[in-house]
Protein backbone atom coordinates (compact mmCIF):
# COMPACT_ATOMS: atom_id res chain seq x y z
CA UNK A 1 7.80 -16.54 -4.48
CA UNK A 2 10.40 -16.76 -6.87
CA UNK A 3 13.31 -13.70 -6.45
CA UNK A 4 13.80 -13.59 -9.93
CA UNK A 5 10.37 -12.48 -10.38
CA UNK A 6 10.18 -8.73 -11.44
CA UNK A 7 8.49 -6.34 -9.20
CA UNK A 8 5.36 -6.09 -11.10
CA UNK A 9 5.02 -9.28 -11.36
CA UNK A 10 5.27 -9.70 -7.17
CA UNK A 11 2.69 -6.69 -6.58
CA UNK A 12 0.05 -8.59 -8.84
CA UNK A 13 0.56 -12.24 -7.93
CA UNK A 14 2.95 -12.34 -4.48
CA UNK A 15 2.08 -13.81 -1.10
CA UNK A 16 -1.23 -15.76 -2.02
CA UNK A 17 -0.16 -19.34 -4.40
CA UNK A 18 -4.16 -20.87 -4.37
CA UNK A 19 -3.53 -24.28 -4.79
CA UNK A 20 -6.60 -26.36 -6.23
CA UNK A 21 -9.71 -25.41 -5.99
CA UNK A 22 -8.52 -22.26 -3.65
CA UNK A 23 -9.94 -18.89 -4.16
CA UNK A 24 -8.62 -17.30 -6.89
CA UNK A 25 -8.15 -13.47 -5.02
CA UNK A 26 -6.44 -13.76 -1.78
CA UNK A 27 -9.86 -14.68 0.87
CA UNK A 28 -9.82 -12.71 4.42
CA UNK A 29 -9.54 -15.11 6.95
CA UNK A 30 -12.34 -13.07 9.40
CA UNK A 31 -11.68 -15.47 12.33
CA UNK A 32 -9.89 -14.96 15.76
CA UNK A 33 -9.03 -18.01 15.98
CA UNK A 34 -8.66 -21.04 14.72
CA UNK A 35 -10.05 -25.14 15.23
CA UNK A 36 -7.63 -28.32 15.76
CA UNK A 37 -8.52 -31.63 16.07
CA UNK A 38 -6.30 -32.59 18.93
CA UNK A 39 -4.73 -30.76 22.18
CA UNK A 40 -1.27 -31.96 21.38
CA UNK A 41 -1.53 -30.03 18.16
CA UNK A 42 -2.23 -26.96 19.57
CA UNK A 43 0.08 -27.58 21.90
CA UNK A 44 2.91 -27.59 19.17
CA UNK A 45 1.84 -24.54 17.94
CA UNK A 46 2.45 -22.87 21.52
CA UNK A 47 5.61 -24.12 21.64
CA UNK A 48 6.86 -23.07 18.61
CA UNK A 49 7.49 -26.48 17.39
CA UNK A 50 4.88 -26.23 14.68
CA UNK A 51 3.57 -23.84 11.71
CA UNK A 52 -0.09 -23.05 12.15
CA UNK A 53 -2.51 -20.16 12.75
CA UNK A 54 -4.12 -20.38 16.35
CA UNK A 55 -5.03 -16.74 17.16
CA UNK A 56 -5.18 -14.28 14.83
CA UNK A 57 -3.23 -11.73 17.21
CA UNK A 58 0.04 -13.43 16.39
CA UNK A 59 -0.83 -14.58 12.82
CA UNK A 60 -3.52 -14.85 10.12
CA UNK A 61 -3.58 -16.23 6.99
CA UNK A 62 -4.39 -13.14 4.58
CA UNK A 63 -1.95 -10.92 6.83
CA UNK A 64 0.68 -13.65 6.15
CA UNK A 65 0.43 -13.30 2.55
CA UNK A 66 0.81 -9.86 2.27
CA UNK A 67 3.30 -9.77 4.37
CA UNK A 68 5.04 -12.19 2.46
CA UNK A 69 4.50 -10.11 -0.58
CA UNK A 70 5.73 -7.06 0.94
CA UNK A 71 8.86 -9.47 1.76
CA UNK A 72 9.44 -10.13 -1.82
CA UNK A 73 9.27 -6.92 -3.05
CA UNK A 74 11.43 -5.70 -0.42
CA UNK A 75 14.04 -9.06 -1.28
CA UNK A 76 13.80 -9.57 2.48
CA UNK A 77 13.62 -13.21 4.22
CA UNK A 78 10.46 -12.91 6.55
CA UNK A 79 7.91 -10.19 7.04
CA UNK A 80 4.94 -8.83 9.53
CA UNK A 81 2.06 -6.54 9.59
CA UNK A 82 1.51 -4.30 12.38
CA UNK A 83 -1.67 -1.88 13.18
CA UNK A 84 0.32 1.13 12.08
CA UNK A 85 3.69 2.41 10.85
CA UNK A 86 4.41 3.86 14.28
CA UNK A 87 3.82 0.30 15.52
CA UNK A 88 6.20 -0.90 12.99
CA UNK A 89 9.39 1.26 14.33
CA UNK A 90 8.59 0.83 18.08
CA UNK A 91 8.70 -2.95 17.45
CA UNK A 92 11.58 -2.88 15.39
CA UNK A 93 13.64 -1.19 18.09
CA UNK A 94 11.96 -3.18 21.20
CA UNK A 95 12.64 -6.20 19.42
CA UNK A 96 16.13 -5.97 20.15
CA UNK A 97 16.56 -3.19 22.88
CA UNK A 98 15.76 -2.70 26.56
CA UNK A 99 15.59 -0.58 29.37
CA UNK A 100 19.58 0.85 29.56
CA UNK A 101 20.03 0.58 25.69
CA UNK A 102 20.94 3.25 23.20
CA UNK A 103 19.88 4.18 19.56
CA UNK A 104 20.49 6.34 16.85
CA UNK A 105 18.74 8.24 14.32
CA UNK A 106 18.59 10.83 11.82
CA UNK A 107 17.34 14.03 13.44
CA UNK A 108 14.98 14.66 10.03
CA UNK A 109 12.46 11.65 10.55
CA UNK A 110 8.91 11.76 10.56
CA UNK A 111 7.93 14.27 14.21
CA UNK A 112 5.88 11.23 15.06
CA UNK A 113 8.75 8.62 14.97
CA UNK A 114 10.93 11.41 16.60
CA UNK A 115 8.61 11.59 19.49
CA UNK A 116 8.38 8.17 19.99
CA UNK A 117 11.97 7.48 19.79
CA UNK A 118 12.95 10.70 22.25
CA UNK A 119 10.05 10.97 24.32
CA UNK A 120 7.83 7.67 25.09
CA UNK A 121 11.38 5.11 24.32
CA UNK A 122 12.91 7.60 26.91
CA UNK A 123 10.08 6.22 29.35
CA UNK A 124 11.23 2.71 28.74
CA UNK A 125 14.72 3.32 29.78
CA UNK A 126 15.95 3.06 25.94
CA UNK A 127 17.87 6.33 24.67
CA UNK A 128 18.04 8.16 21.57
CA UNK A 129 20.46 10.58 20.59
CA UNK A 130 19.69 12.45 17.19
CA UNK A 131 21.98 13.08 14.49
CA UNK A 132 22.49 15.21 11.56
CA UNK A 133 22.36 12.97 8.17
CA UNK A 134 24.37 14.66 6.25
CA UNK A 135 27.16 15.18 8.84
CA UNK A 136 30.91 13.91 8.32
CA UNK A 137 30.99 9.81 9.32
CA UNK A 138 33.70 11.06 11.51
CA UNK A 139 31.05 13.44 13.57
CA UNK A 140 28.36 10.61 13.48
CA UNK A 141 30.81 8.45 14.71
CA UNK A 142 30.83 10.20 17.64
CA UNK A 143 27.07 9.17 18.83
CA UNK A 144 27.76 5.71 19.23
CA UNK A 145 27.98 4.00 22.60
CA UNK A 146 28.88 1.03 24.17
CA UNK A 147 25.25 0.24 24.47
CA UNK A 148 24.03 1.18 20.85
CA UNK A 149 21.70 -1.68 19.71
CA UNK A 150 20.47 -0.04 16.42
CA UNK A 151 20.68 3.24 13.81
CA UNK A 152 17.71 4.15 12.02
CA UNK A 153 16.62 6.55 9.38
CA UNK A 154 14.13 7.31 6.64
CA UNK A 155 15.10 6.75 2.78
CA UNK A 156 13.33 10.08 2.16
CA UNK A 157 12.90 11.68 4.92
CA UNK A 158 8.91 13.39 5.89
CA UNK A 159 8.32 15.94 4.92
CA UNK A 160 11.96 17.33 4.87
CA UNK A 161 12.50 15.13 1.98
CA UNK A 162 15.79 14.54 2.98
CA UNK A 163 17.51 11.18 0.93
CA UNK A 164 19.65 9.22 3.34
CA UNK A 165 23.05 8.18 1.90
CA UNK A 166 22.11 4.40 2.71
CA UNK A 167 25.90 3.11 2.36
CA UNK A 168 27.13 5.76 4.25
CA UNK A 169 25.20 4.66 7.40
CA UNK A 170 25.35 0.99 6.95
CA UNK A 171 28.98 1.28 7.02
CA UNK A 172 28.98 3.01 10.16
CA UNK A 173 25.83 0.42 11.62
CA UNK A 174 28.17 -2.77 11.04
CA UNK A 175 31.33 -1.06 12.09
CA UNK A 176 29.74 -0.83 15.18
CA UNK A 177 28.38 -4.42 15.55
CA UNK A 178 24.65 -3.05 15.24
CA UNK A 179 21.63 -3.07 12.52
CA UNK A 180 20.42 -0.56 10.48
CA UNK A 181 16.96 0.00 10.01
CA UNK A 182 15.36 1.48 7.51
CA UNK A 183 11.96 3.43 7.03
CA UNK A 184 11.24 3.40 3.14
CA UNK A 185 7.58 4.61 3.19
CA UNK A 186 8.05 7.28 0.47
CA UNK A 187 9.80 5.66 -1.74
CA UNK A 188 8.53 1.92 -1.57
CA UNK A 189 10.29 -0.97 -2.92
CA UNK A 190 9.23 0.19 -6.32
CA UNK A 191 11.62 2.70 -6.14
CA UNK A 192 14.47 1.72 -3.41
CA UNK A 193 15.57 -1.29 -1.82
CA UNK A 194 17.70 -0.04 0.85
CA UNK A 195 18.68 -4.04 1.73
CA UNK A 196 20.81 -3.87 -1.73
CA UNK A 197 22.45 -0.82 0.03
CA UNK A 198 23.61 -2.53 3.19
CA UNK A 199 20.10 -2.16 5.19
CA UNK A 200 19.18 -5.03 7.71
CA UNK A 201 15.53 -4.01 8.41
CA UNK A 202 13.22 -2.48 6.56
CA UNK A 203 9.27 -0.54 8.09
CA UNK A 204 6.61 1.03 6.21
CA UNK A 205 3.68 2.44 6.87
CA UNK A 206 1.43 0.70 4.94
CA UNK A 207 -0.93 3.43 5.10
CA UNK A 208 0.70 5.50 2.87
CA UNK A 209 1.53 4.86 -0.96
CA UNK A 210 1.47 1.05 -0.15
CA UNK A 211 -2.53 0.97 0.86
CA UNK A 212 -3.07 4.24 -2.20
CA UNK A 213 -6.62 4.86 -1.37
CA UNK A 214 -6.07 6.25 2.42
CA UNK A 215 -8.74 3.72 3.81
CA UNK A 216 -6.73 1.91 6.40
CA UNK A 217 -4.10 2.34 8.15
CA UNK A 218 -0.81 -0.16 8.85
CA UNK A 219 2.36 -0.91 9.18
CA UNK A 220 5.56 -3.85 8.07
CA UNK A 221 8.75 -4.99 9.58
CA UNK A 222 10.91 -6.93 6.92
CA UNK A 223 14.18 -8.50 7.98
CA UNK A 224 17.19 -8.85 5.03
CA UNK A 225 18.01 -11.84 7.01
CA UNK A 226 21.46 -10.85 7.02
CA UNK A 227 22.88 -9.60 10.27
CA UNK A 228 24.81 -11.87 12.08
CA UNK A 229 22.96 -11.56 15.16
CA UNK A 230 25.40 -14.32 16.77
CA UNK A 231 28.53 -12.51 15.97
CA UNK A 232 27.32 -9.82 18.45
CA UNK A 233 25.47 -11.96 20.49
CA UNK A 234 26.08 -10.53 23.87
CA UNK A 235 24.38 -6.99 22.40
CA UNK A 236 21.32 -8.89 21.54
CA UNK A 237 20.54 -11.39 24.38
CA UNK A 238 17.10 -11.51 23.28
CA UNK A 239 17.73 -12.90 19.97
CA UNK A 240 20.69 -15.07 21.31
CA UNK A 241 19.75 -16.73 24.73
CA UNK A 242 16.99 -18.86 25.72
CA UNK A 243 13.58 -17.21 26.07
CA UNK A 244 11.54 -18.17 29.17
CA UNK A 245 8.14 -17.51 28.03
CA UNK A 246 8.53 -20.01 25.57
CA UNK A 247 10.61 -22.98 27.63
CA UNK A 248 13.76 -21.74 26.64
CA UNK A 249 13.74 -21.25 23.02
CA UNK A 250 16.74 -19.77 21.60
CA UNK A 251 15.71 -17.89 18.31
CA UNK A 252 18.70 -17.61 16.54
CA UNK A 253 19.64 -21.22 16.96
CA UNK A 254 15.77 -22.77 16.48
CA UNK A 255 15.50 -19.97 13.44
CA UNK A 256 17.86 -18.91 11.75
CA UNK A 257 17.63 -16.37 9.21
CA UNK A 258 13.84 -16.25 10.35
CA UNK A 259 14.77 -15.44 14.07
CA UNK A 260 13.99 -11.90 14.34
CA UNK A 261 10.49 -12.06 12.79
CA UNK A 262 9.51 -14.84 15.06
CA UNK A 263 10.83 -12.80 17.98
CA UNK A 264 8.44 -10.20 17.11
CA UNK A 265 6.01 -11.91 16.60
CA UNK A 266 5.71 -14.56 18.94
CA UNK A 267 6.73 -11.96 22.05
CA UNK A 268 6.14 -8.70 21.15
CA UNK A 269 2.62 -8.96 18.91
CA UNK A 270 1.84 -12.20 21.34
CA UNK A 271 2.22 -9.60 24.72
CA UNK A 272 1.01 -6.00 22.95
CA UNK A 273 -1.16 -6.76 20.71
CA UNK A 274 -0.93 -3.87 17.35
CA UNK A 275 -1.80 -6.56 14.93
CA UNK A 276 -3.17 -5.64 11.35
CA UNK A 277 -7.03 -6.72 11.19
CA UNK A 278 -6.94 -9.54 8.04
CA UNK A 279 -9.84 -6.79 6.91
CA UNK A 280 -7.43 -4.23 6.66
CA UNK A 281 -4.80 -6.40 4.94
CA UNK A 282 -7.06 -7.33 2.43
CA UNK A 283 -7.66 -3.97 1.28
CA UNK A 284 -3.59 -3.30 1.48
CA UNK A 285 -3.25 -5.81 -0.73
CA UNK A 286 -5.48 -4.77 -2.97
CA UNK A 287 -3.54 -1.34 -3.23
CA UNK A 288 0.08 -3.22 -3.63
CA UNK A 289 -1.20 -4.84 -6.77
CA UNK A 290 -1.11 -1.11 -8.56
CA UNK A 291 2.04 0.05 -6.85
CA UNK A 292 4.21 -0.52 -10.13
CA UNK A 293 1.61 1.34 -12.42
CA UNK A 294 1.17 4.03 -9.21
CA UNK A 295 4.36 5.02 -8.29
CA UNK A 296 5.70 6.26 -11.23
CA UNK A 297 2.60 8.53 -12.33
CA UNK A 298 3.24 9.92 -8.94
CA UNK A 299 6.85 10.53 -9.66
CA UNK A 300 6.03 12.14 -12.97
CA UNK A 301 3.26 14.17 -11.76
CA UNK A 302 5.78 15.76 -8.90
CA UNK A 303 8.32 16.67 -10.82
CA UNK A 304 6.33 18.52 -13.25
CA UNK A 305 4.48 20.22 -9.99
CA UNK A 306 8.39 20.82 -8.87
CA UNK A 307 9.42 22.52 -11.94
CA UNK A 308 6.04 24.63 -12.46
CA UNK A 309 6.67 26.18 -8.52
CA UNK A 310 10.15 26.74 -9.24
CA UNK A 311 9.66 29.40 -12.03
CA UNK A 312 6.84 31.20 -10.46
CA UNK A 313 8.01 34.49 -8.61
CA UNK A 314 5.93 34.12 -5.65
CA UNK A 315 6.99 30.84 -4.81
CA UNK A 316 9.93 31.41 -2.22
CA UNK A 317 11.87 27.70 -2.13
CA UNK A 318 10.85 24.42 -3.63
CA UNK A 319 12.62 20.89 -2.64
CA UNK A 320 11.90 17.88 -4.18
CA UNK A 321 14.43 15.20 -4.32
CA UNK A 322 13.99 14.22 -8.42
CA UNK A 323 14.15 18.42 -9.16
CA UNK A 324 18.07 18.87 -10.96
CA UNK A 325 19.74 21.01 -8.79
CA UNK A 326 17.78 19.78 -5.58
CA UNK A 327 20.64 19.61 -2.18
CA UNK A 328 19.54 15.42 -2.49
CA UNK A 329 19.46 14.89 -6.67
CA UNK A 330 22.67 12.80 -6.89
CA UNK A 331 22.00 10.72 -3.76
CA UNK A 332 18.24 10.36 -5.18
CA UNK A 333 20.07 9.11 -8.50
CA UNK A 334 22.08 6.88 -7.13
CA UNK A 335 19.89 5.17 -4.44
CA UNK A 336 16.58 5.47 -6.42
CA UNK A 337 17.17 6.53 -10.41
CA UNK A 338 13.45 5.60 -11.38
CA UNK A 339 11.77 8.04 -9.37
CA UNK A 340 11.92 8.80 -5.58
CA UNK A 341 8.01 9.90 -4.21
CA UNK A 342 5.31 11.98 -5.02
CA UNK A 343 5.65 14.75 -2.31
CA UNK A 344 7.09 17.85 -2.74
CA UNK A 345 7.79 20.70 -0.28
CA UNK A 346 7.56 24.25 -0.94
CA UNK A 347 7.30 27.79 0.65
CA UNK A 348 5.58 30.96 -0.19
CA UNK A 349 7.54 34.27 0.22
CA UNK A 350 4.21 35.61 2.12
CA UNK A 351 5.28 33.15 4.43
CA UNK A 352 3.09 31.50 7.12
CA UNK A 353 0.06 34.11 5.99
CA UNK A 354 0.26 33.33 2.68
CA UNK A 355 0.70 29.42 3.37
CA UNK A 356 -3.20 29.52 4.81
CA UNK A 357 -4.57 31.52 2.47
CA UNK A 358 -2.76 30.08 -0.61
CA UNK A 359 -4.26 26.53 0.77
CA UNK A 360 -7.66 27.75 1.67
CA UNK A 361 -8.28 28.42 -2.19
CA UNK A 362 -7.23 25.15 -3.50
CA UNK A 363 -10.05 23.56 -4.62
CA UNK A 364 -8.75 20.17 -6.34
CA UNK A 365 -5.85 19.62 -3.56
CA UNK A 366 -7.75 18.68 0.31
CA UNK A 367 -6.46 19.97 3.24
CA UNK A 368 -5.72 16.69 5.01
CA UNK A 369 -3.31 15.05 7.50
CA UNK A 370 -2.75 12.25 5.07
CA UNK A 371 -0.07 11.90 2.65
CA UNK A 372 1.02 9.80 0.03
CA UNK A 373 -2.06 8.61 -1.88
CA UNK A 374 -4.11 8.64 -4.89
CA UNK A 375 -5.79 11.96 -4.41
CA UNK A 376 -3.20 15.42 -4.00
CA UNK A 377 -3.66 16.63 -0.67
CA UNK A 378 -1.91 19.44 1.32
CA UNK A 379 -0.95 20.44 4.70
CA UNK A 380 1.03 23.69 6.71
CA UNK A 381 2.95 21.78 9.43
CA UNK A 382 3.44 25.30 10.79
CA UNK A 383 -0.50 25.61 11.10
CA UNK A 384 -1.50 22.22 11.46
CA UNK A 385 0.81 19.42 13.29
CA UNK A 386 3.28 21.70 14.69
CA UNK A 387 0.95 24.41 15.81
CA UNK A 388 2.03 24.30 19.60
CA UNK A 389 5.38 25.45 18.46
CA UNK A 390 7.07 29.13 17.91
CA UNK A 391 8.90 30.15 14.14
CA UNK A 392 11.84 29.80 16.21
CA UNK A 393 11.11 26.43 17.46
CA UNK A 394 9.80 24.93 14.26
CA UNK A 395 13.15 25.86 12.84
CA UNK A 396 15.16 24.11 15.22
CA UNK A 397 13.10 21.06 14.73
CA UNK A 398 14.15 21.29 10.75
CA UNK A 399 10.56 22.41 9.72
CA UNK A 400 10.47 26.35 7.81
CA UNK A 401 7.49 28.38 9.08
CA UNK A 402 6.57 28.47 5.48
CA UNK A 403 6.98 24.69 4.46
CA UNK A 404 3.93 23.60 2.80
CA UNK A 405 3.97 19.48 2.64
CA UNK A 406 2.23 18.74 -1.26
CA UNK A 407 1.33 15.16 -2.27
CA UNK A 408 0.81 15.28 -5.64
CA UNK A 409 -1.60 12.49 -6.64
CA UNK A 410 -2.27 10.78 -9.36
CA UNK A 411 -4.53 13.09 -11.37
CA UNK A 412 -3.60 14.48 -13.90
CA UNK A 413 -0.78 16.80 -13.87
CA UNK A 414 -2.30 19.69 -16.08
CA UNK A 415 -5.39 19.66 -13.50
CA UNK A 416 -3.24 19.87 -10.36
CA UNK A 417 -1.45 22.77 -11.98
CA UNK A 418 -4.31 24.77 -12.68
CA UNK A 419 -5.61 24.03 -9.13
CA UNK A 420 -2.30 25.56 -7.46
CA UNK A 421 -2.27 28.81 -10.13
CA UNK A 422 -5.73 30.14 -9.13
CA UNK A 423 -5.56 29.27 -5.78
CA UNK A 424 -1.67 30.87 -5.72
CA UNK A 425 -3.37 33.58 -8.45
């Protein structure tokens, strides 16, 4: 796909070129596997010496073109789906780290991503240390080791809607010989392309404003392409001396800019599996061709949400990243000026009472654990995913006892307003 192609363009026609006589809309390829005419053709495909599809746990043909779109849109080199956006992060870090390796990430991720960096990582011998994003670079600079392999962060941060300052931490990544990685599920490449601010790999969960209609779930990696994985190659022996398991392949030299895809691809999906069905992909890429039209009615509809629940009385706190005067406004208008997401957090100065009862009334708005998708949906972390935990504990994991998580749709605004004042009335 041409680069020079504008976004829209790339969420309509990206990824799938039918040549003649090809289905117009991108086919599923509903096979496992694939037929060849010879053994020493399949053979090549084994060995890496050869493109081709052989089993559809290492690569299909419909997941490869939306992958591929989500590549362009993203201005990345090479691209793959996963089963889920958690599958997308743990790949991205076990594709370059190992047991007795080190990471670091902002402490105000996603509590699922948090967990699996501090708790199950921990099992594999890999490390995490947390960090405060908005500290001084001289006090982040402190949580690097010798045996840091990676830094990672969200561009907006769920649900604390923090905005990471991208350059900020891409400076201190490459400083230190490592990649940064990016989640940019809320915002999408519709509204941020962390690679133009010094980002070397990209996730998403799919699932979220990328699928829109919250019927499947999945994930992406996308690599910029442009870490020097050489120039540090005795931090990423993986990438940089031969492989075994495939007769001593060396991706970096066989690769190039393509080597860390095909490391994750042809080890990590080949030995654990997590691949995107082509079903699923198929429907994901029918959601990517409205993202442009999508995202900002989603924008638009938050803010005005934002700016009604800021001048009621009973509304305690409000933060959403495209509100004037939000803590995250100027590095929201410098890393994503067209709009950031659609989800807004807020709290009730009934606290963690009112937060239940307010949402029990809300008639338009469902009580879900989804976010991020056509409908408006709500949900009290306090009461919901972070039950097991104490006030005080919820605060020292960054979430207010009162913080009701809002993903304001795509209806229309005047509707979802009248569905928060009776149910807040």
């Amino acid at each position: 796909m041409d680069k020079k192609q504008s976004r829209d363009t790339i969420c309509i026609q990206g990824g799938w070129q039918p040549k003649n006589g090809e289905p117009r809309v991108l086919p599923i390829y509903q096979s496992t596997t694939f037929k060849y005419e010879t053994s020493e053709q399949m053979g090549r495909l084994f060995d890496l010496e050869e493109n081709g599809y052989f089993y559809t746990r290492l690569a299909n043909p419909t997941n490869d073109a939306v992958a591929d779109k989500i590549c362009a849109l993203e201005g990345g080199v090479a691209a793959m789906l996963t089963s889920s956006g958690q599958a997308a992060n743990m790949y991205a870090v076990l594709n370059i780290c190992s047991a007795g390796d080190h990471i670091i990430s902002a402490a105000t991720i996603y509590g699922g991503t948090s967990n699996l960096f501090t708790v199950t990582l921990k099992r594999f011998g890999i490390e995490c240390t947390l960090v405060d994003p908005d500290a001084p670079e001289e006090e982040l600079e402190k949580a690097f080791r010798p045996n840091t392999k990676a830094v990672f962060g969200e561009s907006i941060a769920n649900p604390a809607l923090v905005v990471l300052d991208l350059e900020k931490f891409a400076g201190l990544a490459h400083r230190h010989g490592v990649p940064f990685i990016v989640d940019n599920t809320f915002a999408t490449p519709i509204n941020c392309r962390p690679f133009e601010w010094g980002a070397d790999i990209v996730t998403h969960s799919t699932t979220k404003y990328m699928d829109g209609h919250a019927m499947c779930v999945g994930g992406c990696i996308v690599d910029s392409g442009n870490f020097d994985w050489e120039a540090h190659a005795d931090k990423f022996p993986g990438l940089t001396t031969p492989d075994e398991s495939y007769h001593g392949v060396i991706y970096t030299k066989k690769f190039g800019k393509g080597a860390y895809i095909t490391k994750a691809t042809a080890q990590l999906m080949r030995d654990m599996g997590s691949i995107q069905s082509p079903q699923n992909a198929f429907l994901l890429n029918i959601g990517l061709e409205t993202l442009h039209l999508r995202m900002p009615r989603h924008c638009e509809n938050a803010l005005k949400v934002a700016q009604y629940l800021q001048n009621r009385e009973d509304v305690a706190w409000v933060k959403y990243p495209g509100l004037k005067g939000d803590r995250y406004y100027e590095l929201a208008q410098k890393y994503m000026p067209n709009g950031t997401c659609g989800v807004i957090s807020f709290g009730l100065k009934g606290g963690r009472a009112a937060a239940a009862e307010f949402m029990d009334k809300l008639k338009l708005a469902a009580i879900v654990t989804h976010v991020a998708d056509a409908r408006t949906s709500v949900l009290h972390p306090a009461s919901h995913t972070h039950r097991q935990l104490n006030d005080e504990q919820l605060v020292e994991a960054g979430v207010d006892p009162s913080l009701i998580r809002f993903s304001v749709g795509i209806e229309a605004a005047e509707d979802i307003i009248a569905d928060l004042e009776q149910a807040l009335a």
